[in-house]
N, C-alpha and C. Protein backbone atom coordinates (compact mmCIF):
# COMPACT_ATOMS: atom_id res chain seq x y z
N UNK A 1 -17.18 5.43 -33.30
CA UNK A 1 -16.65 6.26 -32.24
C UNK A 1 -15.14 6.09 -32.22
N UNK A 2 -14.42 7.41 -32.02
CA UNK A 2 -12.98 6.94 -32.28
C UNK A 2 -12.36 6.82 -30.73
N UNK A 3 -11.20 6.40 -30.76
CA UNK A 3 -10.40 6.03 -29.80
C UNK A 3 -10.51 6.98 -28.51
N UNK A 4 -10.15 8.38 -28.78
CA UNK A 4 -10.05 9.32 -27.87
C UNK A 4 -11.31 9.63 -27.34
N UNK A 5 -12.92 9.19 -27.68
CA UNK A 5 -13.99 9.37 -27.31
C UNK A 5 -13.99 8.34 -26.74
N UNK A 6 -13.95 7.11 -27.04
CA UNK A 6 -13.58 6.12 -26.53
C UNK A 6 -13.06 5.84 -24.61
N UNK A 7 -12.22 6.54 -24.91
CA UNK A 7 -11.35 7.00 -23.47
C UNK A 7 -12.40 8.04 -22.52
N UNK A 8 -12.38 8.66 -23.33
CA UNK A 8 -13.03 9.91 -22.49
C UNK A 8 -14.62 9.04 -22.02
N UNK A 9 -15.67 8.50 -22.52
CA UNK A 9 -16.50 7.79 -21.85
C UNK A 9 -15.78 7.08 -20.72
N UNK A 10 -15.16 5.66 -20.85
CA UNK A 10 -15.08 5.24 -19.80
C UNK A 10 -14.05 6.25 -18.50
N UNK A 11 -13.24 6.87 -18.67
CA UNK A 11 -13.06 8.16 -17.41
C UNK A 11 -13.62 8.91 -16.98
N UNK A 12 -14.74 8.94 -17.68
CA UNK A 12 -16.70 9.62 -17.00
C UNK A 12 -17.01 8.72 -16.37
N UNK A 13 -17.23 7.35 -17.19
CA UNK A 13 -17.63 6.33 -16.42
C UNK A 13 -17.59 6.05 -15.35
N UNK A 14 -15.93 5.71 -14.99
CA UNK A 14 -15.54 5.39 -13.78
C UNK A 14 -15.03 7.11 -12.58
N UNK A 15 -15.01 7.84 -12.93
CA UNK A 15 -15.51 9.60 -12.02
C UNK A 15 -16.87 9.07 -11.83
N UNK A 16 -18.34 9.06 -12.01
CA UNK A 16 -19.24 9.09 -12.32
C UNK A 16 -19.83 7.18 -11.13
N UNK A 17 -18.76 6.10 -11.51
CA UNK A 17 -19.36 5.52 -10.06
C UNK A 17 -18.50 5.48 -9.16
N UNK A 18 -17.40 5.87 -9.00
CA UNK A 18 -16.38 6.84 -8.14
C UNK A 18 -17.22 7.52 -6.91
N UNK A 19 -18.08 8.61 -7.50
CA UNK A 19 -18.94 9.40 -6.71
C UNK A 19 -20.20 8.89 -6.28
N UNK A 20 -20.49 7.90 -6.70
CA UNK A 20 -22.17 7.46 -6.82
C UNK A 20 -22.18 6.55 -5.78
N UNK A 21 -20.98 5.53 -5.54
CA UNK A 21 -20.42 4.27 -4.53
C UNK A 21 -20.94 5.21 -3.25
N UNK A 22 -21.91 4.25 -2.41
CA UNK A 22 -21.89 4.98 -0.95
C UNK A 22 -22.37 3.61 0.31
N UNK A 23 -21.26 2.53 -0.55
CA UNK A 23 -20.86 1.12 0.78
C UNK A 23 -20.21 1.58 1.53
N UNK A 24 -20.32 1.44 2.69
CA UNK A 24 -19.52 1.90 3.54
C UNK A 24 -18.53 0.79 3.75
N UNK A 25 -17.41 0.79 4.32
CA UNK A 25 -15.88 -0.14 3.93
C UNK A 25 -16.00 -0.23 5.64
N UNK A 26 -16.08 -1.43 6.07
CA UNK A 26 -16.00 -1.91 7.58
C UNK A 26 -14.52 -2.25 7.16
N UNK A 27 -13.24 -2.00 8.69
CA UNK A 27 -12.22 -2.24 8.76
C UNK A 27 -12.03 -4.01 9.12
N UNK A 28 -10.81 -4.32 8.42
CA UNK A 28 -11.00 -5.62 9.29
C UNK A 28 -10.30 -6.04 10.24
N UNK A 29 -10.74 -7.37 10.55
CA UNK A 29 -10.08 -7.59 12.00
C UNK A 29 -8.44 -7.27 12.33
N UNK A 30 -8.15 -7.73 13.44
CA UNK A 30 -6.60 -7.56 13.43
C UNK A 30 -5.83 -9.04 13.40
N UNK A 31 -4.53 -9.11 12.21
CA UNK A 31 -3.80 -10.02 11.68
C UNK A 31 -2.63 -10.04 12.23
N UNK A 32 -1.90 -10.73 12.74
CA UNK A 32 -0.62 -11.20 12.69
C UNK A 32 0.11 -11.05 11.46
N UNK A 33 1.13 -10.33 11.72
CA UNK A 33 2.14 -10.18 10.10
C UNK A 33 3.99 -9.71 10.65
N UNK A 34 4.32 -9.60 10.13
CA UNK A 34 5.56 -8.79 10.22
C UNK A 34 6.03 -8.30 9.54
N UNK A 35 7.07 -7.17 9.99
CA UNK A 35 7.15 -5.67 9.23
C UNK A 35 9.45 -5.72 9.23
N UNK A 36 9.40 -4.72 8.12
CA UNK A 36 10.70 -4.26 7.85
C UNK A 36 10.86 -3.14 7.41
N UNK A 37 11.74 -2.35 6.78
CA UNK A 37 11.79 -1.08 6.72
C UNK A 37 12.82 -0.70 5.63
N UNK A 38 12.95 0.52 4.26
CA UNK A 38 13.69 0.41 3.57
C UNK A 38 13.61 1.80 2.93
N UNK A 39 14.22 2.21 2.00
CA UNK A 39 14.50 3.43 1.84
C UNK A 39 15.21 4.55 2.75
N UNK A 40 16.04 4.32 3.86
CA UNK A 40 16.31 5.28 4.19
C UNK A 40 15.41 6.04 5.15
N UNK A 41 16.49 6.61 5.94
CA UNK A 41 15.39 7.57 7.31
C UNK A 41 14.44 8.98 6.89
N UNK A 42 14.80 9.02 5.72
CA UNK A 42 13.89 10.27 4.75
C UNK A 42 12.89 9.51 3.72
N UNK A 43 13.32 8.17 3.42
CA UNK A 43 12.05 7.72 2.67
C UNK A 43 12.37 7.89 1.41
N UNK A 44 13.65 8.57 0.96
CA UNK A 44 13.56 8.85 -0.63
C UNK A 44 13.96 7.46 -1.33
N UNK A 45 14.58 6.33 -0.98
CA UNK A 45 14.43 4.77 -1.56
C UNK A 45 12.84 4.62 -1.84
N UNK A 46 12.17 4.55 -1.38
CA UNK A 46 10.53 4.35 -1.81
C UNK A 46 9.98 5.13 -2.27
N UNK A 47 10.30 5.34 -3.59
CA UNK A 47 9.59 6.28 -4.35
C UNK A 47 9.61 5.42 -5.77
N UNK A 48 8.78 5.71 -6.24
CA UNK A 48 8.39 5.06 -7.69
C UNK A 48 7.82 3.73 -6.89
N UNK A 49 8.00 2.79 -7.65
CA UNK A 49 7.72 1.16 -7.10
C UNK A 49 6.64 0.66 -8.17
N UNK A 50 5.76 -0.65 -7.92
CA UNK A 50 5.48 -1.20 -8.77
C UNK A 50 4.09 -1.30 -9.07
N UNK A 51 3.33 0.07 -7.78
CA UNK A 51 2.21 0.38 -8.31
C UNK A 51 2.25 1.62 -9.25
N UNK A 52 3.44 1.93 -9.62
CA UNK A 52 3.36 3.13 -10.54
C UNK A 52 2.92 4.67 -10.18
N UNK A 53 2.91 4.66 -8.43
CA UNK A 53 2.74 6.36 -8.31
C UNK A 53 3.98 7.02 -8.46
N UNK A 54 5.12 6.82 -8.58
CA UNK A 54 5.70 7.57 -8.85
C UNK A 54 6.70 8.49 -7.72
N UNK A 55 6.64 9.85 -7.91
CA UNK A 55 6.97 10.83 -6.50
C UNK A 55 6.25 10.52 -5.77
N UNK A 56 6.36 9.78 -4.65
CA UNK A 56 5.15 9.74 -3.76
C UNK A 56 5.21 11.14 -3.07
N UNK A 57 5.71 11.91 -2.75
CA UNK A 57 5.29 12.55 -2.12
C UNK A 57 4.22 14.02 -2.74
N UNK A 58 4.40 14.17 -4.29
CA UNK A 58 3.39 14.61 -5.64
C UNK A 58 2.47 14.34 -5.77
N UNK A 59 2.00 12.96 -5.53
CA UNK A 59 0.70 12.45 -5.65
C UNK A 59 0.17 12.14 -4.02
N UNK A 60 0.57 12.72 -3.07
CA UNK A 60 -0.26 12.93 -1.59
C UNK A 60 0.44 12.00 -0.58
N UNK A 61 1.14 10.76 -0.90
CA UNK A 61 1.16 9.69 0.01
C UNK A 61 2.64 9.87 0.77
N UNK A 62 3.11 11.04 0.66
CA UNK A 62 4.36 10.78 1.62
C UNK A 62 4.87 10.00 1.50
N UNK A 63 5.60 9.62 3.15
CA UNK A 63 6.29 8.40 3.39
C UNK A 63 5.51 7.01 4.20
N UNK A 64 4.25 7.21 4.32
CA UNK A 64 3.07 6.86 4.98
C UNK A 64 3.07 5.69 4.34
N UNK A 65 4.15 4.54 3.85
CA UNK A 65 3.60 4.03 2.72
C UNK A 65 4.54 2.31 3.01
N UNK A 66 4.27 1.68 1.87
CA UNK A 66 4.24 0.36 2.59
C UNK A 66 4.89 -0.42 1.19
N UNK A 67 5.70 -1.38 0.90
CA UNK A 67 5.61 -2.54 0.20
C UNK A 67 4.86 -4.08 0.60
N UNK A 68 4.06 -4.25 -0.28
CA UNK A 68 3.17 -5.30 0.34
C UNK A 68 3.86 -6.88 -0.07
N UNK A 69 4.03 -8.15 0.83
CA UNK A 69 4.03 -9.03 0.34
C UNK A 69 3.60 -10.16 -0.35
N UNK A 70 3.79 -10.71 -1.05
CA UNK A 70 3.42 -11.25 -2.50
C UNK A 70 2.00 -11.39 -1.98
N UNK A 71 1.59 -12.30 -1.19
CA UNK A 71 0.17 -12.72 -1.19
C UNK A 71 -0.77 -11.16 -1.09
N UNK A 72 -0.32 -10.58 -0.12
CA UNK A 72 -0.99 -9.39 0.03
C UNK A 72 -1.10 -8.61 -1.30
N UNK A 73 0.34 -8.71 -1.50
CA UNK A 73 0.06 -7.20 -3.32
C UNK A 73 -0.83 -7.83 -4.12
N UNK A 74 -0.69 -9.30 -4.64
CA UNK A 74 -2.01 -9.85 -4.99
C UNK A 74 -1.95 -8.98 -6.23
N UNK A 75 -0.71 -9.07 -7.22
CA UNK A 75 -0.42 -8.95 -8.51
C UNK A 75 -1.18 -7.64 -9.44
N UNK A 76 -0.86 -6.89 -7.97
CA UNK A 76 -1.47 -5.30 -7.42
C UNK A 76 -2.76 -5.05 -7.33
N UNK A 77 -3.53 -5.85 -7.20
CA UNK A 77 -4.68 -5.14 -6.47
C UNK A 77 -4.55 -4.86 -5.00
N UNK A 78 -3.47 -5.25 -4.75
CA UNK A 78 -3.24 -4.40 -3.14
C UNK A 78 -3.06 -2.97 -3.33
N UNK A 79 -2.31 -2.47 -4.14
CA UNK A 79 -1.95 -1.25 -4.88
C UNK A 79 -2.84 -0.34 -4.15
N UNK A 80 -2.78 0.82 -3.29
CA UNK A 80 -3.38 2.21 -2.67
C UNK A 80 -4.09 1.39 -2.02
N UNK A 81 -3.83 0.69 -1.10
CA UNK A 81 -5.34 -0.14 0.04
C UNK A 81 -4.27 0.45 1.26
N UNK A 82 -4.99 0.59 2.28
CA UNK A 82 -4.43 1.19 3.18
C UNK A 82 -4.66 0.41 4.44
N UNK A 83 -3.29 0.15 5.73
CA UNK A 83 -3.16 -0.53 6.89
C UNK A 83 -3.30 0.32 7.94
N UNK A 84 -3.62 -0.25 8.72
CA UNK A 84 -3.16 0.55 10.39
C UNK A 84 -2.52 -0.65 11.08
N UNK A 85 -1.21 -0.23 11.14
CA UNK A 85 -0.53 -1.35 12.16
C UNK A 85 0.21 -0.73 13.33
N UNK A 86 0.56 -1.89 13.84
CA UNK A 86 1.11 -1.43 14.91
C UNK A 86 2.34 -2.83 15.76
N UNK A 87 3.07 -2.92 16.28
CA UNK A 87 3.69 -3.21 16.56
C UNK A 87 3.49 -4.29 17.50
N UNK A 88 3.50 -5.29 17.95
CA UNK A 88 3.11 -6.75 18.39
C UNK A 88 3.95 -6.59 19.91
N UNK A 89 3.83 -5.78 20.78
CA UNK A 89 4.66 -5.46 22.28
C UNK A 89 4.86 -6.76 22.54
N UNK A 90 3.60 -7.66 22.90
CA UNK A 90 3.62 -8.44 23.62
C UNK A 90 4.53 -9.63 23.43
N UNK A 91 4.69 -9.95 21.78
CA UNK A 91 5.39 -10.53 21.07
C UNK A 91 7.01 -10.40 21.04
N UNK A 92 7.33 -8.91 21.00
CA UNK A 92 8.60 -8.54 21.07
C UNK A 92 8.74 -7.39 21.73
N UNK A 93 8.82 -6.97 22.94
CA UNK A 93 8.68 -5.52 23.64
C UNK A 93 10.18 -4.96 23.92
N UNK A 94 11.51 -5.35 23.67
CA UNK A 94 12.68 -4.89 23.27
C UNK A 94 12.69 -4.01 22.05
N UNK A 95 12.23 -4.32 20.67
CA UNK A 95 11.93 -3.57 19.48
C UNK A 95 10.51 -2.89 19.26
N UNK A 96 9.79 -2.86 19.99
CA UNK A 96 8.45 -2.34 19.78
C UNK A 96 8.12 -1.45 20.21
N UNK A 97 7.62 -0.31 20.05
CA UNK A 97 7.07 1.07 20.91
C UNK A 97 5.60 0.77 20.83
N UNK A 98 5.62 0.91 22.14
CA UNK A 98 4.37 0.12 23.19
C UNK A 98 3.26 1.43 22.85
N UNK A 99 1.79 0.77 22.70
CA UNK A 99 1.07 1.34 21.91
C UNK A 99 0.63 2.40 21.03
N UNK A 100 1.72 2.56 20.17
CA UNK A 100 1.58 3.08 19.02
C UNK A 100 1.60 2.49 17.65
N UNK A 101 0.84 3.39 16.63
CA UNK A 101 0.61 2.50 15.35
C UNK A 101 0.26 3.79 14.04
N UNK A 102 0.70 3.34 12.92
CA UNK A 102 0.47 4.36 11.88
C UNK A 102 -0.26 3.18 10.60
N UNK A 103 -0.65 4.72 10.22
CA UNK A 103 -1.23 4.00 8.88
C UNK A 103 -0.81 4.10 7.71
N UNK A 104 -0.74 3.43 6.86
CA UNK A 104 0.45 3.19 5.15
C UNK A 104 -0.80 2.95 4.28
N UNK A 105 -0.19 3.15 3.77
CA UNK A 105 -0.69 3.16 2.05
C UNK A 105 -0.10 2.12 1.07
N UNK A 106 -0.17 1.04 0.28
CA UNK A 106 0.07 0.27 -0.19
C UNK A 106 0.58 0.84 -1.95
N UNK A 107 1.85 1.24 -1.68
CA UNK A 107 2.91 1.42 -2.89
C UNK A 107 3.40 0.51 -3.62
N UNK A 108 4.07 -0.42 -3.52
CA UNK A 108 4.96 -0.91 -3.78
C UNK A 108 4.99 -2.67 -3.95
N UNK A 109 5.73 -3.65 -4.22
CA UNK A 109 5.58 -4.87 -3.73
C UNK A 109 6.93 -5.25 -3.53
N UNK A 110 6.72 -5.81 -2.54
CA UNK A 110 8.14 -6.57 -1.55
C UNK A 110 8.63 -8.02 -1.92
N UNK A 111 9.17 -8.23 -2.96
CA UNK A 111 9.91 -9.46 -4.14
C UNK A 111 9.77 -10.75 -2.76
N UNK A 112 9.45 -12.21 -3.46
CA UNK A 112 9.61 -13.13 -3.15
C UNK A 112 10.75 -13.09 -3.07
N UNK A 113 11.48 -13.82 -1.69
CA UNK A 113 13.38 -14.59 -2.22
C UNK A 113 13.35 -15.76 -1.58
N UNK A 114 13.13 -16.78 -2.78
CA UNK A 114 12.78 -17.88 -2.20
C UNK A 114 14.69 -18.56 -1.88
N UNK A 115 15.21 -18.06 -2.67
CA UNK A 115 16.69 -18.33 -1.83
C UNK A 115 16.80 -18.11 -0.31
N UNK A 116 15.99 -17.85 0.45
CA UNK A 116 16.07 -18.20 1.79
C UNK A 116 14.54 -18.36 2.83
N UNK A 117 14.84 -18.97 3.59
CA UNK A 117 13.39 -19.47 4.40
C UNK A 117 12.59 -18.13 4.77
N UNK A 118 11.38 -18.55 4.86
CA UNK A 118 10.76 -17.63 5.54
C UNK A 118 10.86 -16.99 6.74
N UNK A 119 11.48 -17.60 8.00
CA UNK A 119 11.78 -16.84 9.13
C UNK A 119 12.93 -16.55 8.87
N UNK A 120 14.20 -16.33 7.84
CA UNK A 120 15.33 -16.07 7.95
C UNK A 120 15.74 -15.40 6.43
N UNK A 121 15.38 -14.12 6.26
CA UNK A 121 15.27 -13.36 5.12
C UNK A 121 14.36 -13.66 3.81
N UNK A 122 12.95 -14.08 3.89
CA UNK A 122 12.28 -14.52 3.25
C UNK A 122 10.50 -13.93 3.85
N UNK A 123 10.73 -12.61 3.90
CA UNK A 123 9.78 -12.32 4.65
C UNK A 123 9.15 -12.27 3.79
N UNK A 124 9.09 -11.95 2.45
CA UNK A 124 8.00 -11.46 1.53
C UNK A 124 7.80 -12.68 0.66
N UNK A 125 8.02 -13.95 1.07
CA UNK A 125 7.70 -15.24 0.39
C UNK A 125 6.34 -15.43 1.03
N UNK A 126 5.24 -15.50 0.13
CA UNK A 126 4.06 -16.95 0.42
C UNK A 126 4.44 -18.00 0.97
N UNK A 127 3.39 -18.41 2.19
CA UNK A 127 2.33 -17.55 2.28
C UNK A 127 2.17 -16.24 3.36
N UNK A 128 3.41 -15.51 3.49
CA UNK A 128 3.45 -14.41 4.74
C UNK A 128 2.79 -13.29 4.27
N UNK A 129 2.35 -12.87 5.47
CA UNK A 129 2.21 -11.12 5.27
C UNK A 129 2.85 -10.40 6.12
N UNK A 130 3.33 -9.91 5.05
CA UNK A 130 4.62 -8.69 5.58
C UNK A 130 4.55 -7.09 5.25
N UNK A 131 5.18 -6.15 5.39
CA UNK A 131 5.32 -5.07 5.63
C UNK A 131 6.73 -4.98 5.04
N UNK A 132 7.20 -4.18 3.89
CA UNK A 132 8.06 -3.33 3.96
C UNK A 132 8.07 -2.01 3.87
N UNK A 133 7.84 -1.34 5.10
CA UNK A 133 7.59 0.03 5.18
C UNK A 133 8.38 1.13 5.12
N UNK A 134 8.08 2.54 4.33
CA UNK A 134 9.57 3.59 4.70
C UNK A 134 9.86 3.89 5.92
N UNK A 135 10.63 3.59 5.75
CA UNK A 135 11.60 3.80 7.64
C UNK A 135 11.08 4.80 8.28
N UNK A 136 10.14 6.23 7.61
CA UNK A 136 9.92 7.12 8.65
C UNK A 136 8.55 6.42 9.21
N UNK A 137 7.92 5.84 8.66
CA UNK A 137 6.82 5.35 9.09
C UNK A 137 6.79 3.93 10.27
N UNK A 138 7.88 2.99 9.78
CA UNK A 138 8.68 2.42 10.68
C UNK A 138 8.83 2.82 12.02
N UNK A 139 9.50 3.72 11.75
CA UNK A 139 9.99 4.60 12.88
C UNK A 139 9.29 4.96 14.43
N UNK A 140 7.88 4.85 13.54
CA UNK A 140 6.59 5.42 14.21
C UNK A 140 5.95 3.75 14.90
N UNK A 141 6.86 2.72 14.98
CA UNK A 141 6.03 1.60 15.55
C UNK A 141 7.47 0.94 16.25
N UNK A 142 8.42 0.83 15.47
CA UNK A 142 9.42 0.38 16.18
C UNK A 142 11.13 0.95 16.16
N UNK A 143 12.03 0.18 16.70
CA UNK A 143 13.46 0.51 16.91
C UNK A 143 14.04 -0.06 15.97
N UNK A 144 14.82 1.07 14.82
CA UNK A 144 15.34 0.39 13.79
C UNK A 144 16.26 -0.49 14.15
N UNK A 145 16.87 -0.45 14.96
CA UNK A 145 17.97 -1.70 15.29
C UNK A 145 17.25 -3.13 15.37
N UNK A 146 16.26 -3.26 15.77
CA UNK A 146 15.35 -5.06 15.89
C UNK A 146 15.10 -5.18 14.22
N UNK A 147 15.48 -3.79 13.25
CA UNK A 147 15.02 -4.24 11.50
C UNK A 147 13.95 -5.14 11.14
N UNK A 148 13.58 -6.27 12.50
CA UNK A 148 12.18 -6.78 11.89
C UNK A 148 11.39 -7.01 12.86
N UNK A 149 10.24 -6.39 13.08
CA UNK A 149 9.44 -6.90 14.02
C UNK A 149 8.02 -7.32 13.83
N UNK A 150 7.35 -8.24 14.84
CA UNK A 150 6.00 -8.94 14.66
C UNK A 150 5.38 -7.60 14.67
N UNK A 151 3.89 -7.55 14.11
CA UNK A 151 2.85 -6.70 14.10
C UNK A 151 1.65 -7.51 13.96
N UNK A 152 0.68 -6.08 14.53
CA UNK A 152 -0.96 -6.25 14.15
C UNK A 152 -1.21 -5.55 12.99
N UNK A 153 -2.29 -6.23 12.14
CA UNK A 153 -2.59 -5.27 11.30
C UNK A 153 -4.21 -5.15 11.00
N UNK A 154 -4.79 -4.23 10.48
CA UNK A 154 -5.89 -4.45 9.79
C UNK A 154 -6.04 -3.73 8.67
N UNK A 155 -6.81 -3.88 8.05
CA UNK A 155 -6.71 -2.73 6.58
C UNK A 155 -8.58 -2.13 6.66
N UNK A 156 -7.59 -0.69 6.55
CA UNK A 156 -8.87 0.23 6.89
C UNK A 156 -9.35 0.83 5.90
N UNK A 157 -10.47 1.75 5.60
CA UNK A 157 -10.54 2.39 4.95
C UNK A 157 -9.57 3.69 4.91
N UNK A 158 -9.55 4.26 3.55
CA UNK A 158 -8.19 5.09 3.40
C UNK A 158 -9.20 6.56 3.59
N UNK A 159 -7.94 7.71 4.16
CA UNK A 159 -8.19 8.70 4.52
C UNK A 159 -7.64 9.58 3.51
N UNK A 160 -8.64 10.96 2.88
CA UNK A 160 -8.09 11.29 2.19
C UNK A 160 -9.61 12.35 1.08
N UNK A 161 -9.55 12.96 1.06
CA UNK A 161 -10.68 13.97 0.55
C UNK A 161 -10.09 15.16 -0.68
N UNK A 162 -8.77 14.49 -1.80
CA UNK A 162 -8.53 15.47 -2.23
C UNK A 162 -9.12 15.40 -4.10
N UNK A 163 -9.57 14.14 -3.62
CA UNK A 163 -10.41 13.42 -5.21
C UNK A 163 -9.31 12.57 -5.88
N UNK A 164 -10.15 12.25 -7.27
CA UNK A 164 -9.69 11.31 -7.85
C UNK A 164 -8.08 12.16 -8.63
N UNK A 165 -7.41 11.34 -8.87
CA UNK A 165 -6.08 11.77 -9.56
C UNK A 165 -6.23 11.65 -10.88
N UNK A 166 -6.02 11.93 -12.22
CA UNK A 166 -5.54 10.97 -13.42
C UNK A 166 -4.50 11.51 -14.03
N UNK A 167 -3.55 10.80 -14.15
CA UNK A 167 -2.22 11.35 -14.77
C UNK A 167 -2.13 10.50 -15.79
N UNK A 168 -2.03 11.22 -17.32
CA UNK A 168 -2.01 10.76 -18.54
C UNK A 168 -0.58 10.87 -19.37
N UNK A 169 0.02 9.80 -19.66
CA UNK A 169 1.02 9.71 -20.25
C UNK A 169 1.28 9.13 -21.70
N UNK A 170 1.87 8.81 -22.44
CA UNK A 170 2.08 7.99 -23.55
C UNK A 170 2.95 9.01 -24.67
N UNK A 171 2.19 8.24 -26.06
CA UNK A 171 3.11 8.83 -27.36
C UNK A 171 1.51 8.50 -28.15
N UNK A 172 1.72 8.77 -29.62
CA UNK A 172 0.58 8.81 -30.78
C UNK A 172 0.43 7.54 -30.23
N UNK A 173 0.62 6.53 -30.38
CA UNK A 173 0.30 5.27 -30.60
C UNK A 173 -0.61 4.53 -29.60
N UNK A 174 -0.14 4.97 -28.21
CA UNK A 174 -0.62 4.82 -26.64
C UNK A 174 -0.91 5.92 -26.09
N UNK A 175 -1.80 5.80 -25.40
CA UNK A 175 -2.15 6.24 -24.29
C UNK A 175 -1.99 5.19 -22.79
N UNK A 176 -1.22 5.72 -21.65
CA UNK A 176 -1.37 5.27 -20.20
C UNK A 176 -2.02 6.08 -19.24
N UNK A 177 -2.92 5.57 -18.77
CA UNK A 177 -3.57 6.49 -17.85
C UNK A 177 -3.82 5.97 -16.27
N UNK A 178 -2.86 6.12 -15.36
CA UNK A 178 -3.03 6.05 -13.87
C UNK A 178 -3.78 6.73 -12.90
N UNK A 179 -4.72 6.32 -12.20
CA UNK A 179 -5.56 6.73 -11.79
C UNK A 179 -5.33 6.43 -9.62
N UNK A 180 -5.35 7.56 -9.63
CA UNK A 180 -4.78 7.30 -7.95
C UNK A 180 -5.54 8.10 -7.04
N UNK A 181 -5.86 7.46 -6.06
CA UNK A 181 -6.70 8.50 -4.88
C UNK A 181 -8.00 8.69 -4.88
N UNK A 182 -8.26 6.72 -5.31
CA UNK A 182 -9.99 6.51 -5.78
C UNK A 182 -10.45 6.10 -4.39
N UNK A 183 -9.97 5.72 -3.48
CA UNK A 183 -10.69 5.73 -2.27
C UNK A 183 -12.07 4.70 -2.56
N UNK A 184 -11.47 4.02 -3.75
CA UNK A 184 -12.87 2.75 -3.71
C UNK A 184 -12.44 1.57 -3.02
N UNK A 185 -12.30 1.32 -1.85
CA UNK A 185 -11.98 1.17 -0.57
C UNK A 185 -13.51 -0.26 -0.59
N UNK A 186 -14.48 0.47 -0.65
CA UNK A 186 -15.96 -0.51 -0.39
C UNK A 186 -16.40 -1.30 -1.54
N UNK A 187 -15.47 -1.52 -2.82
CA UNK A 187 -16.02 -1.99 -3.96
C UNK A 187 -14.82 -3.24 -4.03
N UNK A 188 -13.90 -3.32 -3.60
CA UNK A 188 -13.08 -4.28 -3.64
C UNK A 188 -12.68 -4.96 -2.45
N UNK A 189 -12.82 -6.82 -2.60
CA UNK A 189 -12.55 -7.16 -1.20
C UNK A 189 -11.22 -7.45 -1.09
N UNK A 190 -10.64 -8.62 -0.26
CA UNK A 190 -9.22 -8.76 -0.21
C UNK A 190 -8.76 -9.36 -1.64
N UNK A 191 -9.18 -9.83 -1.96
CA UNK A 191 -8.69 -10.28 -3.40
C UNK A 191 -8.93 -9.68 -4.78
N UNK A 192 -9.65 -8.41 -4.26
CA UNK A 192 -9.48 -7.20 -5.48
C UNK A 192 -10.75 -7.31 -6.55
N UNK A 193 -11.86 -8.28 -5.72
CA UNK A 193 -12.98 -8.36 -6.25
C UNK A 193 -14.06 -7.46 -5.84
């Protein structure tokens, strides 16, 4: 069997238990974390990143979208898992808009800097969970002037009914094939098992 048949089975394969999966994905509880904000009040800084979608706003996810920290991206199997957070009032009610909360999409990953502590520009160091979200989405939980605030979070199942994506790239030699908007949400737990 040659290479290109090769391919083409397992992208049946995985279309094929894509559709067949019918676990239902219970949300989980709500976490303590904290959040920041980057790209700009339009969101065009967060585009591309290091799960490889690219235009986000081409492949469906807007600005709805999130850099996850180290423990969370979890050396991307955080990659398209989706949050509902919201803003920690009780914690900080100067920077917080009092019960409201949006939901992100997991783009990106938010770099360790272990050159400084964790409560003092080291938000995305282990073992935290953090949020670096596009500012319009930000926007939607808190006051950019506080730039960092406590949150709740949980990670929900993702919303979204437009099917599977596959965008195929390479040269003779390679083939890359990214696959986005699998909504297999009930087949993987927090650690991408």
């Amino acid at each position: 069997m040659g290479k290109s048949a090769a391919f083409v089975l397992v992208v049946l394969g995985f279309c094929y238990l894509s559709m067949s999966l019918a676990v239902a994905f219970d949300a989980s509880g709500w976490v303590k974390g904290h959040a920041t904000f980057y790209g700009g009040s339009d969101g065009s800084g967060t585009m591309g990143g290091a799960c490889g979608y690219g235009d986000l706003y081409t492949t469906g996810y807007g600005t709805a979208t999130a850099a996850l920290s180290t423990v969370m991206f979890n050396d991307g199997a955080g990659c398209g898992q989706c949050y509902t957070i919201k803003c920690d009032y009780d914690s900080d009610p100067q920077w917080c808009l009092q019960g409201k909360q949006v939901t992100v999409t997991a783009t990106n990953f938010c770099p360790p800097n272990y050159a400084e502590p964790n409560n003092a520009g080291g938000w995305c160091n282990p073992p935290l969970s953090h949020f670096d979200m596009a500012q319009p989405a930000w926007e939607k939980i808190g006051i950019v002037k506080g730039g960092i605030i406590p949150v709740m979070f949980q990670r929900v199942p993702c919303a979204g009914n437009s099917g599977v994506r596959f965008t195929i790239n390479g040269r003779d030699y390679f083939q890359l094939v990214l696959i986005t908007n699998v909504r297999l949400d009930s087949i993987c737990d927090d650690q991408g098992n």
